[in-house]
Protein backbone atom coordinates (compact mmCIF):
# COMPACT_ATOMS: atom_id res chain seq x y z
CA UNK A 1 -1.25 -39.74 -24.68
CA UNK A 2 2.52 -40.34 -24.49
CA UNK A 3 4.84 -38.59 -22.69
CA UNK A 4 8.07 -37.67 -23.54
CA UNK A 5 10.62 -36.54 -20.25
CA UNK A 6 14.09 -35.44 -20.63
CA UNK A 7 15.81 -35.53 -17.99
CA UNK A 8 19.52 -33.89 -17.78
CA UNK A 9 20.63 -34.51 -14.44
CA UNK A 10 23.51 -32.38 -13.85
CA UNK A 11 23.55 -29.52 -11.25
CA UNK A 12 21.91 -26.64 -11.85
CA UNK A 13 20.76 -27.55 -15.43
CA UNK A 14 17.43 -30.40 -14.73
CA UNK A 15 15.34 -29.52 -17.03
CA UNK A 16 12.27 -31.82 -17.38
CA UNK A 17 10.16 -31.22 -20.58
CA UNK A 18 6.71 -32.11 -21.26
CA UNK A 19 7.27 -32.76 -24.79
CA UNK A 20 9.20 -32.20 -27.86
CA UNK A 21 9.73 -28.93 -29.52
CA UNK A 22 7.93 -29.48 -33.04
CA UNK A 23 7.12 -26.28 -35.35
CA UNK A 24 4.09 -25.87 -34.32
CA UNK A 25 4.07 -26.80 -30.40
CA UNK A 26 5.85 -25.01 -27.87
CA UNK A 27 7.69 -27.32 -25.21
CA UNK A 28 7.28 -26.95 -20.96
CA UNK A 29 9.36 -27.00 -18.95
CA UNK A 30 10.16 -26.88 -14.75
CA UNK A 31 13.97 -25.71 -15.19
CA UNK A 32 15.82 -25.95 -12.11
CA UNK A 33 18.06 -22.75 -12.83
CA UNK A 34 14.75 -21.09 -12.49
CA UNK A 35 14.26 -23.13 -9.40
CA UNK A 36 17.03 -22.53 -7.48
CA UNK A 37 17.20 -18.74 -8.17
CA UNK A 38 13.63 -18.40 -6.93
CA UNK A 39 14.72 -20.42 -3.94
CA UNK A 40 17.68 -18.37 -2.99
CA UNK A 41 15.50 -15.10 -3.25
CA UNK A 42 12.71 -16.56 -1.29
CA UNK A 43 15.53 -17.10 1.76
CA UNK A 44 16.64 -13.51 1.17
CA UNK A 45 13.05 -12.35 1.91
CA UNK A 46 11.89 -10.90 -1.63
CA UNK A 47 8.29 -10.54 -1.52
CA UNK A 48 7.72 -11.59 -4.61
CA UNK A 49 9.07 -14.80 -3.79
CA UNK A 50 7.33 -15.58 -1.28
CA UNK A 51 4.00 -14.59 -2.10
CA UNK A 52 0.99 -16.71 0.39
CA UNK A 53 -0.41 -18.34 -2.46
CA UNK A 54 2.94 -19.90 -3.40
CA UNK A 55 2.50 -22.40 -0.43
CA UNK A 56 2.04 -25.81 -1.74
CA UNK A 57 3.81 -29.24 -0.16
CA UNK A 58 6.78 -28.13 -2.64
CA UNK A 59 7.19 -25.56 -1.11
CA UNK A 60 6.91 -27.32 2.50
CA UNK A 61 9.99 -29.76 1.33
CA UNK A 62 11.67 -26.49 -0.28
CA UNK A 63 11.68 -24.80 2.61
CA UNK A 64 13.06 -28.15 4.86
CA UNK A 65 15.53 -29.07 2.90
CA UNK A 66 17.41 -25.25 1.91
CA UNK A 67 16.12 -23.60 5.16
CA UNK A 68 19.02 -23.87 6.88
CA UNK A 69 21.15 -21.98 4.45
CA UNK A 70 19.11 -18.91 5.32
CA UNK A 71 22.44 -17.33 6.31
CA UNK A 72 24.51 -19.01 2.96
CA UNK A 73 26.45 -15.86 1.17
CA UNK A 74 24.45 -16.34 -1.76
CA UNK A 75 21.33 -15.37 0.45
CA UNK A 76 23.41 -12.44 1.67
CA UNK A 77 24.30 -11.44 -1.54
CA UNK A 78 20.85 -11.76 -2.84
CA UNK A 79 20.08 -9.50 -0.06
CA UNK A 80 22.48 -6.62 -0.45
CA UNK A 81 21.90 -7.10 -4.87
CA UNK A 82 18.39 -6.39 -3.99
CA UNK A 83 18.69 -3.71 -1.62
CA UNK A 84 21.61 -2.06 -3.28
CA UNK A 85 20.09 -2.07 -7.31
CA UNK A 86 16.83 -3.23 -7.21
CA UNK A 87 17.34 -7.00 -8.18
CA UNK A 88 14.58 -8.82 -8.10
CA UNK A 89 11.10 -9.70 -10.02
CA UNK A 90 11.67 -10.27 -13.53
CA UNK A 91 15.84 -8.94 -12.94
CA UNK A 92 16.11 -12.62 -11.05
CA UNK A 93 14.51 -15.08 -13.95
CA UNK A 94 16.44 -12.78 -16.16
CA UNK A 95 19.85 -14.17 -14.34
CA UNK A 96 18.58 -17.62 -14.30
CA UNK A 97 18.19 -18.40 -17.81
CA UNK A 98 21.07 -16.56 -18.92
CA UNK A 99 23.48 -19.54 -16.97
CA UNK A 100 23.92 -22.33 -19.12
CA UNK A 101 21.71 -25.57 -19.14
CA UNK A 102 24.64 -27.81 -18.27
CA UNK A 103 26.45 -26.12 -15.48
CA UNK A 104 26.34 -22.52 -13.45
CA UNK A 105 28.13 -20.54 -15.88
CA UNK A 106 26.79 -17.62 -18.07
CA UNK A 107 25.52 -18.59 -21.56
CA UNK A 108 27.32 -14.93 -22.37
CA UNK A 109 29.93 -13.44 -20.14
CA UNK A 110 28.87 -11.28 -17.66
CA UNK A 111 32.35 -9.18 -18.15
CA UNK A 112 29.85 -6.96 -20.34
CA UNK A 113 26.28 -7.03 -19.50
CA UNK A 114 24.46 -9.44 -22.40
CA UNK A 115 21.84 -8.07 -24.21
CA UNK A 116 18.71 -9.55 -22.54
CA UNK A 117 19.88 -9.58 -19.12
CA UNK A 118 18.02 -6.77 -16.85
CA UNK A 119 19.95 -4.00 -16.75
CA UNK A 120 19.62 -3.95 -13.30
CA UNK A 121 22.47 -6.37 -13.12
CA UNK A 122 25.98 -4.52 -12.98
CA UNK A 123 28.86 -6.78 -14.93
CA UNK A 124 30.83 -7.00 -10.83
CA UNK A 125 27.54 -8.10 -8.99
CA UNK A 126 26.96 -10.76 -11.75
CA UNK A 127 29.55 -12.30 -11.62
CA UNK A 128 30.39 -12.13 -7.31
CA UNK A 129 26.83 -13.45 -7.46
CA UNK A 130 27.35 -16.25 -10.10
CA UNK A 131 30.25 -17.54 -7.65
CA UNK A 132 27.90 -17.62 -4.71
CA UNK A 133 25.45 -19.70 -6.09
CA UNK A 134 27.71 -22.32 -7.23
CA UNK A 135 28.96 -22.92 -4.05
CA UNK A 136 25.10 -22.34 -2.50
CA UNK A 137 23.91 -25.27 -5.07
CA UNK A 138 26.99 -27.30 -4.02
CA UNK A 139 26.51 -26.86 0.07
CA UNK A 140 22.98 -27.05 -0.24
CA UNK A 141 22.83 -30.30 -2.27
CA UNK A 142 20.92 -28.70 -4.86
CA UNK A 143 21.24 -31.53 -7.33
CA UNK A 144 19.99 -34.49 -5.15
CA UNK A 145 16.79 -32.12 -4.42
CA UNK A 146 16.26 -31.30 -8.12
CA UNK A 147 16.93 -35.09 -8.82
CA UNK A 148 14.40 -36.28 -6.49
CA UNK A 149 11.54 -34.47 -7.91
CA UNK A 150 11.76 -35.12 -11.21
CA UNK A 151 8.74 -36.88 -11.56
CA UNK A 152 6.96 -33.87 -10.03
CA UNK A 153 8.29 -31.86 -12.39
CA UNK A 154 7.11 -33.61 -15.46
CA UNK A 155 3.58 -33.61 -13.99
CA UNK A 156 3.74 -29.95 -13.78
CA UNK A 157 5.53 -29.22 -17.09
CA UNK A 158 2.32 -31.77 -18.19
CA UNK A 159 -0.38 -29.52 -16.75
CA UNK A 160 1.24 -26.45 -18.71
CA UNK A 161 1.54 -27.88 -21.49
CA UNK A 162 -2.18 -29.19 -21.39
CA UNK A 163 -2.98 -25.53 -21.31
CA UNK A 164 -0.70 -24.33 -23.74
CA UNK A 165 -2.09 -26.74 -26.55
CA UNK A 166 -5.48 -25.21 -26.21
CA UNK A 167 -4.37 -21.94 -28.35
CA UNK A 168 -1.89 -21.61 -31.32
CA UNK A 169 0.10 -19.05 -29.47
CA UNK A 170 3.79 -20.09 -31.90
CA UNK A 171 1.11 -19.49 -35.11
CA UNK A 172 0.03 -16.36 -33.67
CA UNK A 173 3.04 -14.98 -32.44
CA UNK A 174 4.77 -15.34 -35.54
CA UNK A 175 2.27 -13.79 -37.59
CA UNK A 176 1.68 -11.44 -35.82
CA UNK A 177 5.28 -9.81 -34.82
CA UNK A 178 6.92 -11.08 -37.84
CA UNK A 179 8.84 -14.54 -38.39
CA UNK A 180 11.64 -15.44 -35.70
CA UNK A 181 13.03 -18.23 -37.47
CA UNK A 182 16.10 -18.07 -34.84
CA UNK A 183 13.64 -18.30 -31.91
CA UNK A 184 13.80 -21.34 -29.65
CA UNK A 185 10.68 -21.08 -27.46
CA UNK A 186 9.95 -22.69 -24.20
CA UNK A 187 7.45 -21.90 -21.59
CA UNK A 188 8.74 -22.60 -17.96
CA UNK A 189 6.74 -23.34 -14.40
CA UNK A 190 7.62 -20.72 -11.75
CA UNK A 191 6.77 -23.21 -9.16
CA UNK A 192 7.68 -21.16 -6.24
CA UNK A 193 6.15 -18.10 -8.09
CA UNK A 194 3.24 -17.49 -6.99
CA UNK A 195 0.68 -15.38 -8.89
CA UNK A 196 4.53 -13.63 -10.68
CA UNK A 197 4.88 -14.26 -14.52
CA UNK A 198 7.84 -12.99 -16.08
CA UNK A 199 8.56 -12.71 -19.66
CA UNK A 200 12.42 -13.58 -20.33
CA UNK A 201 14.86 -14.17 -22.84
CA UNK A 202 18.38 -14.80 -24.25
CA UNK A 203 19.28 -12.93 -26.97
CA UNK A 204 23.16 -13.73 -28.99
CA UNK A 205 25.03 -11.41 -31.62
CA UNK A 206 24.09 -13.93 -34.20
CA UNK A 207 20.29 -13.11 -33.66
CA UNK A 208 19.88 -16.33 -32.02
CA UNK A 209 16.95 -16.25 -29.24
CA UNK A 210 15.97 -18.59 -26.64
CA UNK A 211 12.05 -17.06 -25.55
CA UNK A 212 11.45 -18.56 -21.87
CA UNK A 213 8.12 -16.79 -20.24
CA UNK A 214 7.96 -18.56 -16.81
CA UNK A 215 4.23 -19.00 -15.80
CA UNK A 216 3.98 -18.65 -12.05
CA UNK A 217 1.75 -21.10 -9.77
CA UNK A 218 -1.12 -20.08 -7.60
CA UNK A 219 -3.37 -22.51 -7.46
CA UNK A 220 -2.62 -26.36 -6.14
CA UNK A 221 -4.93 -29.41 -6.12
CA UNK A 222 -4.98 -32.27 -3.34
CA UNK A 223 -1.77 -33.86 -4.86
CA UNK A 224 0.18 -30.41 -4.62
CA UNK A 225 0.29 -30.91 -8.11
CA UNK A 226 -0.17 -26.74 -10.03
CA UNK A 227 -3.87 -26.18 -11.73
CA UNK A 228 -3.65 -23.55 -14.63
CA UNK A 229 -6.72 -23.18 -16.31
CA UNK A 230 -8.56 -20.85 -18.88
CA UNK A 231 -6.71 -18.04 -17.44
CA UNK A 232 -3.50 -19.13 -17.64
CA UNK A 233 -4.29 -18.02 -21.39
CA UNK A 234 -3.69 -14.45 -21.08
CA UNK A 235 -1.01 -15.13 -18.76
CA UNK A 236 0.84 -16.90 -21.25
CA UNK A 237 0.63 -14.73 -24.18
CA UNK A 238 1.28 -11.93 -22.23
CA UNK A 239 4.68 -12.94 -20.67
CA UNK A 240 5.70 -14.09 -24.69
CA UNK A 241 4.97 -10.60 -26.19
CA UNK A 242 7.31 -9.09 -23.24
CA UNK A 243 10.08 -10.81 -25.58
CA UNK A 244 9.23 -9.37 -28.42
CA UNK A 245 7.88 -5.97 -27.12
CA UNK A 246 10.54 -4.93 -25.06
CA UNK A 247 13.21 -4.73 -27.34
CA UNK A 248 10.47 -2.64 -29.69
CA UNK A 249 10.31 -0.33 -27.14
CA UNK A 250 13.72 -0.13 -26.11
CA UNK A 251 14.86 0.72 -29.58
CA UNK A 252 12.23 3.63 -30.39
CA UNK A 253 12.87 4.52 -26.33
CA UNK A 254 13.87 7.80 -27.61
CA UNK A 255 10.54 8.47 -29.44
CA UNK A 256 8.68 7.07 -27.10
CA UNK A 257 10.30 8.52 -23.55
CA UNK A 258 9.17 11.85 -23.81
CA UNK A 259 5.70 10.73 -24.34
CA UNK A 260 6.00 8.22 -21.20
CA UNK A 261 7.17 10.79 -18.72
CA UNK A 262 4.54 12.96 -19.09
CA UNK A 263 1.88 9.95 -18.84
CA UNK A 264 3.60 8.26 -16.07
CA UNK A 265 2.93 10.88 -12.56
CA UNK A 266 -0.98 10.85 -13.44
CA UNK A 267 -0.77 6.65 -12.96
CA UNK A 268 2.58 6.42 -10.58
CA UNK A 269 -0.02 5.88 -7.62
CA UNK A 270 -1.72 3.37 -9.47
CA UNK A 271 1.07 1.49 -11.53
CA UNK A 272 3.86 1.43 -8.53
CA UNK A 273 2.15 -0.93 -5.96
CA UNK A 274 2.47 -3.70 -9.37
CA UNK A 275 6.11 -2.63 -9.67
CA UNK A 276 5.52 -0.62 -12.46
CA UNK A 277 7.67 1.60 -11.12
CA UNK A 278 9.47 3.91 -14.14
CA UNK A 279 8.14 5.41 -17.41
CA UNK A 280 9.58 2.70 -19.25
CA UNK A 281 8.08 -0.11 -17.61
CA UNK A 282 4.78 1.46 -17.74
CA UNK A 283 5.73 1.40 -22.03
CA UNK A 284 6.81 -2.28 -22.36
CA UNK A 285 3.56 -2.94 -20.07
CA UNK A 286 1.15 -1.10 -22.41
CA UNK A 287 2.44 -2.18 -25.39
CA UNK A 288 2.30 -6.31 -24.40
CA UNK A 289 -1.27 -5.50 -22.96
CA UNK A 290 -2.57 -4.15 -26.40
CA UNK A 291 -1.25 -7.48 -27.78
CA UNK A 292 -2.61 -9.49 -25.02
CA UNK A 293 -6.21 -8.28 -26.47
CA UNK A 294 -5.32 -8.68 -29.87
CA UNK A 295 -4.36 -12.33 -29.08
CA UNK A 296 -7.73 -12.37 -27.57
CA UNK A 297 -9.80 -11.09 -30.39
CA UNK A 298 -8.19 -13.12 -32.89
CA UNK A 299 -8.73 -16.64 -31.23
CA UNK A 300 -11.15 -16.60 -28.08
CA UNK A 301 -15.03 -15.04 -28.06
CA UNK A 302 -15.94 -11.41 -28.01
CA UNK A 303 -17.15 -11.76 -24.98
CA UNK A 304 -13.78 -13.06 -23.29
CA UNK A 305 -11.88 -10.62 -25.48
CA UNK A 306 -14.34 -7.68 -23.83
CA UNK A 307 -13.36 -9.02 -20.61
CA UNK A 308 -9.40 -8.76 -21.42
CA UNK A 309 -9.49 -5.64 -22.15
CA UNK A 310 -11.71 -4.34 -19.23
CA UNK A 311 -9.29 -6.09 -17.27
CA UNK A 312 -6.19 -4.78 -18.63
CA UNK A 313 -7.35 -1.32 -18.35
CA UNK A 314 -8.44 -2.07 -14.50
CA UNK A 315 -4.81 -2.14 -13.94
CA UNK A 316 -4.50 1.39 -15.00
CA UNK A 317 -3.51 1.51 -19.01
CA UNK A 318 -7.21 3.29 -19.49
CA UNK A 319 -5.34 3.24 -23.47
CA UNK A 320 -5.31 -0.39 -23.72
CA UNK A 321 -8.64 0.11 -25.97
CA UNK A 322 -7.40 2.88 -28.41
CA UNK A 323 -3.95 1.07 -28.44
CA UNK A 324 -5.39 -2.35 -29.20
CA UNK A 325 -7.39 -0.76 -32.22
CA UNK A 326 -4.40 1.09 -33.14
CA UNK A 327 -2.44 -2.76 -33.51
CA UNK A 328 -5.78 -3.62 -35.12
CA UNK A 329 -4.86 -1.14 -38.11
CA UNK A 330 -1.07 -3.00 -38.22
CA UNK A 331 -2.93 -6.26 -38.86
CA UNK A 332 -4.93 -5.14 -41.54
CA UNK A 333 -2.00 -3.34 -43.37
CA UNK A 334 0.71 -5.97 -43.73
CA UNK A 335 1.64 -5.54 -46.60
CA UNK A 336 2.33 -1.57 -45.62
CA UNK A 337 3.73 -2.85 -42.88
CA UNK A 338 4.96 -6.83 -42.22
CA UNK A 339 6.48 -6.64 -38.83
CA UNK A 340 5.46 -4.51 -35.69
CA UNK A 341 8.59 -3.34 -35.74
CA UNK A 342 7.55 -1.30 -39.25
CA UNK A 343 4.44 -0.24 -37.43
CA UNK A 344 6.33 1.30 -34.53
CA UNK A 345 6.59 5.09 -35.48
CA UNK A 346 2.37 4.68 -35.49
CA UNK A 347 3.11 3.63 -31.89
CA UNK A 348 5.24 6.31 -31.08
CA UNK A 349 2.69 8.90 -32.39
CA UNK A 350 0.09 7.14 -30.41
CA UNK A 351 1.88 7.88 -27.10
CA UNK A 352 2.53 11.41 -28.16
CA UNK A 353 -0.97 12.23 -28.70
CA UNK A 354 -2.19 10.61 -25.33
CA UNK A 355 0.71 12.69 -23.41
CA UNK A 356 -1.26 15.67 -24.89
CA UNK A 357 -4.66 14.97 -23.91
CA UNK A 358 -3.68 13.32 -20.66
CA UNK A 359 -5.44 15.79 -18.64
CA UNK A 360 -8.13 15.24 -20.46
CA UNK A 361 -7.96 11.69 -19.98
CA UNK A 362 -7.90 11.78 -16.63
CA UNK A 363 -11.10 13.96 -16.25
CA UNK A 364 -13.14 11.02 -17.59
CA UNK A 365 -12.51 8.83 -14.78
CA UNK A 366 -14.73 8.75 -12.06
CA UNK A 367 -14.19 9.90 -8.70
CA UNK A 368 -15.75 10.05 -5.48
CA UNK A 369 -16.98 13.20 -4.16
CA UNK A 370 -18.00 11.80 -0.32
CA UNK A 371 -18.21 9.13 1.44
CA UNK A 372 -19.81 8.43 4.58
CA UNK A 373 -19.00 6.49 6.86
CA UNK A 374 -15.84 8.77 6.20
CA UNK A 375 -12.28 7.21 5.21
CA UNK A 376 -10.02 7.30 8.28
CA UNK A 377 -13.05 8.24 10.87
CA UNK A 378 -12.17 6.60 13.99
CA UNK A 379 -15.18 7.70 15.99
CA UNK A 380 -18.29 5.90 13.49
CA UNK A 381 -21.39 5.70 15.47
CA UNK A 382 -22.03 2.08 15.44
CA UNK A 383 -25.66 2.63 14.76
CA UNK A 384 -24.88 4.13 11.21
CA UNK A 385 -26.83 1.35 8.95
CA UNK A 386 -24.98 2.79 5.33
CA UNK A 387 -22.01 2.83 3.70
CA UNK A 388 -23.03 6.02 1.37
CA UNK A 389 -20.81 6.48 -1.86
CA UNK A 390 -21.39 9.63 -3.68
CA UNK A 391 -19.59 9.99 -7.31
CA UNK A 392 -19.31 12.77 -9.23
CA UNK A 393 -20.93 11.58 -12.56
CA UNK A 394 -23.42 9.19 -13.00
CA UNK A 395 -22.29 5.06 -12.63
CA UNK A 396 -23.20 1.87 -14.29
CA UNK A 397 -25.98 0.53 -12.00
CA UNK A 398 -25.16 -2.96 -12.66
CA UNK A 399 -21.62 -3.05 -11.20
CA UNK A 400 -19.61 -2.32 -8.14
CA UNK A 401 -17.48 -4.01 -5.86
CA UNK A 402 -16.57 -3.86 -2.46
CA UNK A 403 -13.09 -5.71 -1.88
CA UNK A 404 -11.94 -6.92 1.64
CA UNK A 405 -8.50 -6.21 2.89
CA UNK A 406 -6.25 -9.02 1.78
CA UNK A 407 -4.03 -8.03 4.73
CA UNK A 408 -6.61 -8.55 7.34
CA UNK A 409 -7.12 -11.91 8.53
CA UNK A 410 -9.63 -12.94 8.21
CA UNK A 411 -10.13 -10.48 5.42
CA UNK A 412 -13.97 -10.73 5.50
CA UNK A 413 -14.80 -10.39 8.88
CA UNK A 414 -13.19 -6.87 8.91
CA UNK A 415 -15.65 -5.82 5.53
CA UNK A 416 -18.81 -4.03 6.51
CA UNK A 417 -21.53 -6.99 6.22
CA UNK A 418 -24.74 -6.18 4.44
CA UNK A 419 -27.77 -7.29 5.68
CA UNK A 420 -29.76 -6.19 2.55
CA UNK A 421 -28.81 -5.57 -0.96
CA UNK A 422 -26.62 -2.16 -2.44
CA UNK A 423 -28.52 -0.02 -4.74
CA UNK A 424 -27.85 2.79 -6.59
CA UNK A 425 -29.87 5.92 -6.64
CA UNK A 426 -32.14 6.87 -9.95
CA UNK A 427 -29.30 9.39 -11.00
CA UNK A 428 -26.54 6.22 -10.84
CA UNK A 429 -24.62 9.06 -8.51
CA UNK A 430 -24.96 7.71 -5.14
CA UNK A 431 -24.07 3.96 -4.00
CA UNK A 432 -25.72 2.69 -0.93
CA UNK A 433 -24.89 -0.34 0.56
CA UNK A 434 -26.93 -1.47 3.84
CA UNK A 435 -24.56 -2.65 6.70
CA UNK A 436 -24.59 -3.64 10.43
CA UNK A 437 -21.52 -2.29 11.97
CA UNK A 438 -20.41 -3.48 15.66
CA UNK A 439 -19.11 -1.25 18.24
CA UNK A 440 -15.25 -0.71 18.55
CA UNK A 441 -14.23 -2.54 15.68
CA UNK A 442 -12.17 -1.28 12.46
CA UNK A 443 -13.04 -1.95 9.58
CA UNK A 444 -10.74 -1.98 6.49
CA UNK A 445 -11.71 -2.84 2.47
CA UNK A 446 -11.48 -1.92 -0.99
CA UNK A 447 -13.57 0.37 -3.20
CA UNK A 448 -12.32 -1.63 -5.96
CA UNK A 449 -9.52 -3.58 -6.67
CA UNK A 450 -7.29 -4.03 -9.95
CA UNK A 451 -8.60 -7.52 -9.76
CA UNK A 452 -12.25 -6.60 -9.17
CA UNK A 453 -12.68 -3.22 -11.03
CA UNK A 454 -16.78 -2.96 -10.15
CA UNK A 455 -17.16 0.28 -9.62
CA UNK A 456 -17.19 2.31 -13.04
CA UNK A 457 -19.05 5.29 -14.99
CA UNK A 458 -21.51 4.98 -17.27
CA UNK A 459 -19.17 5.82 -19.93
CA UNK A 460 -17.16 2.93 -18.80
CA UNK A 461 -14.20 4.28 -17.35
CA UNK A 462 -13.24 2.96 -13.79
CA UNK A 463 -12.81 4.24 -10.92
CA UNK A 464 -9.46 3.68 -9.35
CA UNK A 465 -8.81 1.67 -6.54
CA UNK A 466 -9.68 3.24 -2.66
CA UNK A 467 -8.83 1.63 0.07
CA UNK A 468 -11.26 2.46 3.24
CA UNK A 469 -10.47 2.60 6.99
CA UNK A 470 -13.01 3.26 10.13
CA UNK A 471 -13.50 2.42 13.04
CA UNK A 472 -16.62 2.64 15.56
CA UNK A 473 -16.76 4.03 18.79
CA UNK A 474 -16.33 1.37 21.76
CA UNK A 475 -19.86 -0.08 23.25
CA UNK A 476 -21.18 2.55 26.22
């Protein structure tokens, strides 16, 4: 197949594309603005940024060649920006693609903040920011780097873009939200990412819109080249509905608010550790999740579309189901209603009525009444040959999951091992999973995990995350 690169070689602005925007394709890029921003935050110690399964031999030469700028302003800045308002996740890929593609300066002035820019970006802090990374690209000879990898970064726009021509995401996005003939969509390779995906935009007075969901990497082969696979599907259409729900939910936020603050405190414990971390966030999350399945149901299997929405409702949006029907009504009324944006008050009565039964809700999931060894014990008898989970209603038998502690090292050695298979007992009430515990040792793991969700009633609805400490008594 032939390839077509473009290559724009000034600082700041490489942007090497995969292939040609056509009306029906969607174009990938790796776009250096996106590049360097991720690199300046992942000096100034954002998590996010430096996630384990970002490491790669990019990453290797990233770190070699802008290491020693650790202490740069711009890193400083970055630091105080993120400690002062927030800034980072999304708020940073929001900043890069709002500079212009042919040198650091805002595509819209920063004297007011521009539409699509995260708000957590003050107008000041932009722009003191926006002069500390020109002269952090300059020192750090940003260009050459970018320069010299440019054949790297059409093999990994390539692999994207492999991906992306497996599903008619333009078609369906289209249809489905309503035409965008202003739109100018790209899909960009977070390649110092990590497992992050962030769905950002442009947005101009004229209506103009430049979509730019950047798919994070967490997965490299041999040649430290990124591997996306079936995945990567929901990942994708999930980070383009963020540009078209958000601003949905933005304008009806006053509809849709009160709702959200009432839901929020019964998930907070859930949705915060995924930086879900205000009402609002937990809205623009629902809503792209609903369409996430719907994307799913129109143009993968049942099965797979099942699977989406058991996982989106791992993460805690329990909803997603009833929400996702609810869009299902919008698609078969079109002519009632021919944009989501018509459909919205529905939306907004949705939410209402779930902030009224949310009590209710919550009863349904399932919940562990005791569990032995106990959570926290640090005198377990090293004999004990159980790990004993008693729920309060009965389970579905043919699922569960015990997680181990990604921050152990290794992680499995510190999970109980099981020298004979779990069962569940004839009510589906009680879990028992054999084990052979060792004498003064802790052990640490998950009673499910938002990316395992075994674990859940026979209704269906699963049990939330637990994380389990012990530790036995020390050999006699």
């Amino acid at each position: 197949m032939r390839r077509y690169f473009a290559l724009f070689a000034l600082m700041g602005s490489l942007l090497f594309a995969s292939r040609a925007q056509a009306d029906d394709t969607i174009p990938v890029r790796v776009d250096t603005r996106v590049e360097l921003l991720s690199i300046v935050f992942r000096l100034a110690g954002a998590e996010e940024y430096n996630q384990s399964n970002s490491q790669s031999p990019y990453a290797e030469e990233v770190a070699r060649q802008f290491g020693p700028f650790k202490a740069h302003p711009a890193v400083k800045l970055a630091e105080k920006v993120r400690e002062e308002d927030g800034i980072g996740f999304d708020a940073v890929m929001s900043y890069a693609v709002h500079l212009k593609s042919d040198k650091w300066e805002p595509k819209i002035p920063f004297r007011s903040t521009p539409m699509a820019l995260d708000k957590r970006w003050k107008s000041d802090k932009a722009q003191a920011f926006l002069a500390a990374l020109k002269q952090f690209a300059a020192d750090s000879k940003a260009e050459r780097f970018f320069a010299d990898h440019k054949r790297y970064y059409a093999q990994a726009a390539e692999r994207l873009s492999a991906e992306l021509a497996r599903r008619p995401y333009r078609a369906w996005l289209g249809s489905f939200f309503g035409a965008r003939p202003k739109a100018d969509f790209c899909a960009v390779v977070g390649l110092l990412n990590g497992g992050a995906n962030y769905g950002v935009a442009v947005r101009y007075s004229d209506g103009r819109e430049e979509i730019r969901p950047i798919i994070g990497v967490h997965q490299f082969d041999a040649q430290g080249l990124p591997i996306f696979d079936a995945n990567t599907d929901a990942l994708i259409v999930h980070e383009f509905c963020h540009s078209f729900t958000n601003p949905l939910v933005d304008q009806f936020a006053k509809t849709l608010l009160p709702s959200a603050e009432t839901i929020y405190p019964h998930r907070k414990e859930l949705l915060y550790p995924q930086a879900y971390t205000t009402p609002i966030t937990m809205l623009y999350e629902s809503l792209v999740r609903a369409c996430t399945v719907r994307f799913a149901m129109d143009n993968d299997t049942p099965a797979n579309a099942a699977r989406q929405l058991m996982e989106e409702q791992a993460r805690g949006f329990f909803w997603t189901g009833e929400l996702a029907a609810l869009m299902g009504q919008y698609e078969q009324q079109r002519e009632k209603y021919p944009t989501l944006q018509a459909f919205m008050p529905e939306v907004s009565a949705f939410f209402t009525r779930t902030a009224a039964s949310i009590e209710a809700q919550m009863a349904k999931l399932p919940r562990i009444v005791s569990l032995t060894p106990a959570n926290g014990d640090k005198n377990v008898n090293p004999e004990a040959a159980e790990l004993r989970i008693e729920f309060d209603r009965p389970m579905n038998g043919a699922s569960y999951a015990i997680v181990g502690d990604p921050s152990q090292t290794p992680s499995p050695a510190n999970t109980p091992n099981g020298p004979a298979k779990p069962h569940f007992s004839a009510d589906g009430k009680v879990f028992v999973l054999p084990i052979k515990l060792e004498p003064g040792k802790t052990y640490s793991f998950g009673i499910n995990s938002i990316y395992r969700p075994g674990f859940r009633s026979a209704e269906g609805q699963f049990l939330d995350p637990i994380q389990v400490t012990f530790t036995t008594a020390g050999a006699k």
